[in-house]
Protein backbone atom coordinates (compact mmCIF):
# COMPACT_ATOMS: atom_id res chain seq x y z
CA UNK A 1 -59.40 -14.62 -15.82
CA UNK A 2 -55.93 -15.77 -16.45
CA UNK A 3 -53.61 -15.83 -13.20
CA UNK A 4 -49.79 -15.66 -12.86
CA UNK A 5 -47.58 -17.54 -10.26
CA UNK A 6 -43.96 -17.52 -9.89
CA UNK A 7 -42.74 -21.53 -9.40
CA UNK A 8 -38.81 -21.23 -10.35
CA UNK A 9 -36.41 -18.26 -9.41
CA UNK A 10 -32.77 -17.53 -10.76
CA UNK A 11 -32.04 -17.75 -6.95
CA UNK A 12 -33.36 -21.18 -6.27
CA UNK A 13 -31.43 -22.37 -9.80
CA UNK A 14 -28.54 -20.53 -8.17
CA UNK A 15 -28.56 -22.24 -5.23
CA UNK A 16 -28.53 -25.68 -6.55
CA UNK A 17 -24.90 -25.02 -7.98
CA UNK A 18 -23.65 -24.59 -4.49
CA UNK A 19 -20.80 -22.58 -6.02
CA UNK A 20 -18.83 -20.33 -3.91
CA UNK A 21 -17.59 -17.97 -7.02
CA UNK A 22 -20.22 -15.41 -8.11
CA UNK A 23 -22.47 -16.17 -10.36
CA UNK A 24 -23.13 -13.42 -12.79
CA UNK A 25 -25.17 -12.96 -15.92
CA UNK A 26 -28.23 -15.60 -15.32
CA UNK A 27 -30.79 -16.13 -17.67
CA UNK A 28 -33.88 -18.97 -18.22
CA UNK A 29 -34.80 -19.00 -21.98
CA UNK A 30 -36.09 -22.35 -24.31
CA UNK A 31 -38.34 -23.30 -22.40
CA UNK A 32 -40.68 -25.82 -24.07
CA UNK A 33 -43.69 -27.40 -22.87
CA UNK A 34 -44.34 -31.42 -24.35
CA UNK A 35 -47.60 -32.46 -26.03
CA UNK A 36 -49.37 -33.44 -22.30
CA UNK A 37 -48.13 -29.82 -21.26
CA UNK A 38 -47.25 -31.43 -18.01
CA UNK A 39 -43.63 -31.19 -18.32
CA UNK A 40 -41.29 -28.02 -19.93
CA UNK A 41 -37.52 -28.28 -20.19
CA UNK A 42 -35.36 -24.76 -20.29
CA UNK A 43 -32.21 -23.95 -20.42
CA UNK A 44 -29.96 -22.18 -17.07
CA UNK A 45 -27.28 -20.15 -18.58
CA UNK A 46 -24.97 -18.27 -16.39
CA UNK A 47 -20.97 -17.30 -16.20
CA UNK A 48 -18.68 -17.27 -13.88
CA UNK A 49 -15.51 -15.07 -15.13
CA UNK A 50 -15.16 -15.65 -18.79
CA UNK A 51 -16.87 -18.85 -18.91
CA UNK A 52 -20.18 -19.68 -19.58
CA UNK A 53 -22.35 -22.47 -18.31
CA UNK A 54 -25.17 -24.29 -19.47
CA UNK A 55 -27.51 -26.51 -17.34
CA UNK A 56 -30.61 -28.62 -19.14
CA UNK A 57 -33.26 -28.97 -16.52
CA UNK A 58 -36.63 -30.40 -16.59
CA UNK A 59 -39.69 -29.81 -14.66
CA UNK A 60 -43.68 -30.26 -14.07
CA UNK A 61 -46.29 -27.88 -14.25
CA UNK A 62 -45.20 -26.83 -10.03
CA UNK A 63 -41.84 -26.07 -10.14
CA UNK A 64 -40.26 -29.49 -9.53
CA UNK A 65 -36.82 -29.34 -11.10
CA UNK A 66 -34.10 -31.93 -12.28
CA UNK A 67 -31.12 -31.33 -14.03
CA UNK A 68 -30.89 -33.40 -17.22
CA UNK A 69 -27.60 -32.30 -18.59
CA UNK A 70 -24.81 -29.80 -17.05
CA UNK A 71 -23.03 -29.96 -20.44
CA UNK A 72 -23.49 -27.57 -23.42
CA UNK A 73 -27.10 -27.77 -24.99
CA UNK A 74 -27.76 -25.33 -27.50
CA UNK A 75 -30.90 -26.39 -28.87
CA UNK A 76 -34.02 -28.90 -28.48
CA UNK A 77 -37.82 -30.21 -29.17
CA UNK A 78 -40.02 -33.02 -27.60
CA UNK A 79 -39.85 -36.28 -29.94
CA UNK A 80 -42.37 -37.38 -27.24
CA UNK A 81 -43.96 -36.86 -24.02
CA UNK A 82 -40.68 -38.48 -22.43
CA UNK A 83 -37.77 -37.88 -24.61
CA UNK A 84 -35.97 -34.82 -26.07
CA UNK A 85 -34.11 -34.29 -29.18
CA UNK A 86 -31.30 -31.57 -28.51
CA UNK A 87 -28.08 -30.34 -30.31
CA UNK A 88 -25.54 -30.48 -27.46
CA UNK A 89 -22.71 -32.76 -26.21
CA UNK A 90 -22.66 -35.83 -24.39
CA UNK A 91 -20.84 -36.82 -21.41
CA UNK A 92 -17.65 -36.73 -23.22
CA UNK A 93 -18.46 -33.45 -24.21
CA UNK A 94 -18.83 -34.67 -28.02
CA UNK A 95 -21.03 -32.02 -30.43
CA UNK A 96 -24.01 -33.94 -32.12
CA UNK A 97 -27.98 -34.35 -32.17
CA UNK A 98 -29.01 -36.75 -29.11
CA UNK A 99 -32.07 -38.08 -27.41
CA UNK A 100 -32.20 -37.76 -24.02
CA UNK A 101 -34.51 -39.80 -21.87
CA UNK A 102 -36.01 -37.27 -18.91
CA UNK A 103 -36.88 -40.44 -16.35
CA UNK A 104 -33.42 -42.51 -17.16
CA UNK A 105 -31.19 -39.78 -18.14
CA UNK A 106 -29.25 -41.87 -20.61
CA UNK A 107 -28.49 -39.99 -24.13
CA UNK A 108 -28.17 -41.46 -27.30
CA UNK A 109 -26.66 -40.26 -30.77
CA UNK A 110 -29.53 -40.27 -32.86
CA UNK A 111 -27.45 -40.82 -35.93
CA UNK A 112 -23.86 -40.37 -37.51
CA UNK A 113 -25.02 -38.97 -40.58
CA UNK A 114 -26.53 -36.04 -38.92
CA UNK A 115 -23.84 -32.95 -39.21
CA UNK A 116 -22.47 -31.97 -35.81
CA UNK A 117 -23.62 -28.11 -36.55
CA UNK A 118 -25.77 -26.68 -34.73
CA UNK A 119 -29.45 -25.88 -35.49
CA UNK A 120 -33.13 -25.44 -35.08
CA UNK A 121 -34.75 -28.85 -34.74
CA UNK A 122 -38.54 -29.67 -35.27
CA UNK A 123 -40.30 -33.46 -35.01
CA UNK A 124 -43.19 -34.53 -36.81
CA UNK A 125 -44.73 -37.38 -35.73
CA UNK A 126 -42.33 -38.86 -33.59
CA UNK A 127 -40.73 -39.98 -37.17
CA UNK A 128 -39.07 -37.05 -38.78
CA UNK A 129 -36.60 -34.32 -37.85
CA UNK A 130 -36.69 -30.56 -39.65
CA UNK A 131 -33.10 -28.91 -38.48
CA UNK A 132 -31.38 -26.25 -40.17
CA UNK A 133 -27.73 -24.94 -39.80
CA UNK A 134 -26.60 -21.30 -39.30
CA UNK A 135 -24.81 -19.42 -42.33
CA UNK A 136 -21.53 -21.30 -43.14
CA UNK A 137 -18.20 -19.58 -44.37
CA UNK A 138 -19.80 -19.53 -47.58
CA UNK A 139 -22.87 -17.90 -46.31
CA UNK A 140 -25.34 -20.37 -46.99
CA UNK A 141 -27.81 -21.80 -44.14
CA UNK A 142 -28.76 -25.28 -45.20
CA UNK A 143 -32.29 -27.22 -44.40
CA UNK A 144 -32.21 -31.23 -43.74
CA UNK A 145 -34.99 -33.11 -42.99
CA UNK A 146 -34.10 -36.95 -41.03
CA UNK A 147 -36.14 -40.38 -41.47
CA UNK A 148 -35.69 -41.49 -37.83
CA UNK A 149 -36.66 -44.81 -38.62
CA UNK A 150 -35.06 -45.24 -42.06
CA UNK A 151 -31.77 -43.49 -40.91
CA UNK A 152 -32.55 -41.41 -43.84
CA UNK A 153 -30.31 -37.76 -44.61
CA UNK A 154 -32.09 -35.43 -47.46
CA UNK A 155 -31.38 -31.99 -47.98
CA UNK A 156 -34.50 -29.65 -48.90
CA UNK A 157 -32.55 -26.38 -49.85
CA UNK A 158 -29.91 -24.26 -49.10
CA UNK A 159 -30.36 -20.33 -48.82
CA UNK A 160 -27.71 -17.57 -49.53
CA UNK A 161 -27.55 -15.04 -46.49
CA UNK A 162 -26.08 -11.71 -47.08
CA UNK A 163 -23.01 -10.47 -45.56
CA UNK A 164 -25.41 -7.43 -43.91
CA UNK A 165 -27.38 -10.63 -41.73
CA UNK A 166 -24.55 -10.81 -39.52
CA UNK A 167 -24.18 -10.59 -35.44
CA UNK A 168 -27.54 -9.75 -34.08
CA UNK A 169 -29.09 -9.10 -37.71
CA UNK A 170 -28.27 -12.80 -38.22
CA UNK A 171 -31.32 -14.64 -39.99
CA UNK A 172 -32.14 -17.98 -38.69
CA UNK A 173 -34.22 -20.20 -40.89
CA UNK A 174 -35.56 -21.57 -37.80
CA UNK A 175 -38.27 -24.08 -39.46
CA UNK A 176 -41.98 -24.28 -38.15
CA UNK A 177 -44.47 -26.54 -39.31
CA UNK A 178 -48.47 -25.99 -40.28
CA UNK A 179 -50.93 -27.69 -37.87
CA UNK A 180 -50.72 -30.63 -40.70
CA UNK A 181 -47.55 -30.93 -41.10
CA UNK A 182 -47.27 -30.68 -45.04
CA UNK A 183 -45.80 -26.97 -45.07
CA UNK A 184 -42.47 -25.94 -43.56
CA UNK A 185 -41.81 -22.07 -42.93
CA UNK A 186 -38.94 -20.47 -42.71
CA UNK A 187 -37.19 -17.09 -42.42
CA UNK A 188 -34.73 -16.19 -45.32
CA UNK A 189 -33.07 -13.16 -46.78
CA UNK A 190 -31.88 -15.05 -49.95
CA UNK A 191 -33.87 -12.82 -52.32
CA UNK A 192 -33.16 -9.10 -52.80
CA UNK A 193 -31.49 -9.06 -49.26
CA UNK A 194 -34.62 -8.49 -47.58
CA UNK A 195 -36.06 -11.02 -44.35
CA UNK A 196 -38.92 -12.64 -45.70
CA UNK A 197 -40.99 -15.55 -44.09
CA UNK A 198 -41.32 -18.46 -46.73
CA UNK A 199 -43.10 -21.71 -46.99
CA UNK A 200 -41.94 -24.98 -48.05
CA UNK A 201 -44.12 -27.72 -48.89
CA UNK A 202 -42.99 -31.30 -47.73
CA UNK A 203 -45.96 -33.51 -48.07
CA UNK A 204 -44.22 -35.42 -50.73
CA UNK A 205 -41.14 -36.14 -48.36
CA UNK A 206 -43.17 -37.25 -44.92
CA UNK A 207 -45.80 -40.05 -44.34
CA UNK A 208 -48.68 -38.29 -41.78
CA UNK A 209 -48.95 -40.94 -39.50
């Protein structure tokens, strides 16, 4: 039988900010287990006032927490069992895609040629990175897939989104990937404004390594 047990609280998150203003509006959410599922990361998002917060933190399989980033991290994946891909800023608060290292800490751009929008990000194979970008001004949510190695931009598609998707009817085409990696799915309400799952297939534009 499958058993349950509580190893992080919003309290003991809380407490590590050792702020005297109140604290209101916590939430954990993105959390993310890597490939040796010995690790997660997850996101600490609270206010205080106005102003909202955002704290990276990693941590094992007990409860054992460190902060990786107390900057603004929207989104991330596992490239492998020891570094993250995230869309975020740096330390000088700088919007891009990064790789952060969770034993060093140190974060690096992981190219200039990816846009500084935010997105959805997906590895394969420790080579490639699936991201898409949420509806521009002209409505249109674009997918990219990056060559890591080759430094290597190519856009797959871009899909209309209907003025009705907006707010929390918003459709993400938040990419996922088949167990071989050769089909990418997305959501989409490009055709006869309804939300429809579709699939994409990449094979020719990825080496399975």
């Amino acid at each position: 039988s499958f058993k349950s047990k509580l190893i992080i609280t919003l309290s003991s998150l809380k407490l590590k900010e050792n702020l005297k203003s109140n604290i209101i509006d916590q939430k954990v959410n993105h959390l993310v287990l890597n490939n040796e599922e010995n690790f997660f990361i997850f996101l600490y998002r609270f206010k205080i006032g106005l102003k909202r917060f955002h704290r990276l933190y990693l941590s094992d399989i007990h409860g054992n927490v460190t902060l990786l980033s107390n900057k603004m991290v929207s989104h991330y994946t596992w490239l492998d069992n020891e570094n993250v891909v995230f869309f975020g800023e740096n330390e000088n608060y700088e919007l891009g895609y990064y790789i952060i290292n969770t034993k060093s800490k140190k974060i690096k751009l992981i190219s200039k040629k990816l846009p500084k929008a935010d997105g959805h990000p997906v590895v394969i194979n420790e080579n490639y990175l699936i991201f898409d970008t949420y509806p521009g001004l002209d409505r249109f949510s674009k997918l990219f897939l990056f060559d890591i190695k080759n430094d290597n931009l190519i856009q797959i598609g871009a899909f209309y989104q209907p003025f009705y998707f907006i707010g929390s009817k918003r459709v993400d085409l938040h990419p996922k990937l088949s167990f071989d990696n050769n089909i990418c799915y997305i959501e989409s309400a490009h055709k006869n404004n309804i939300r429809t799952l579709y699939e994409i297939n990449i094979s020719n534009l990825i080496t399975n390594e």
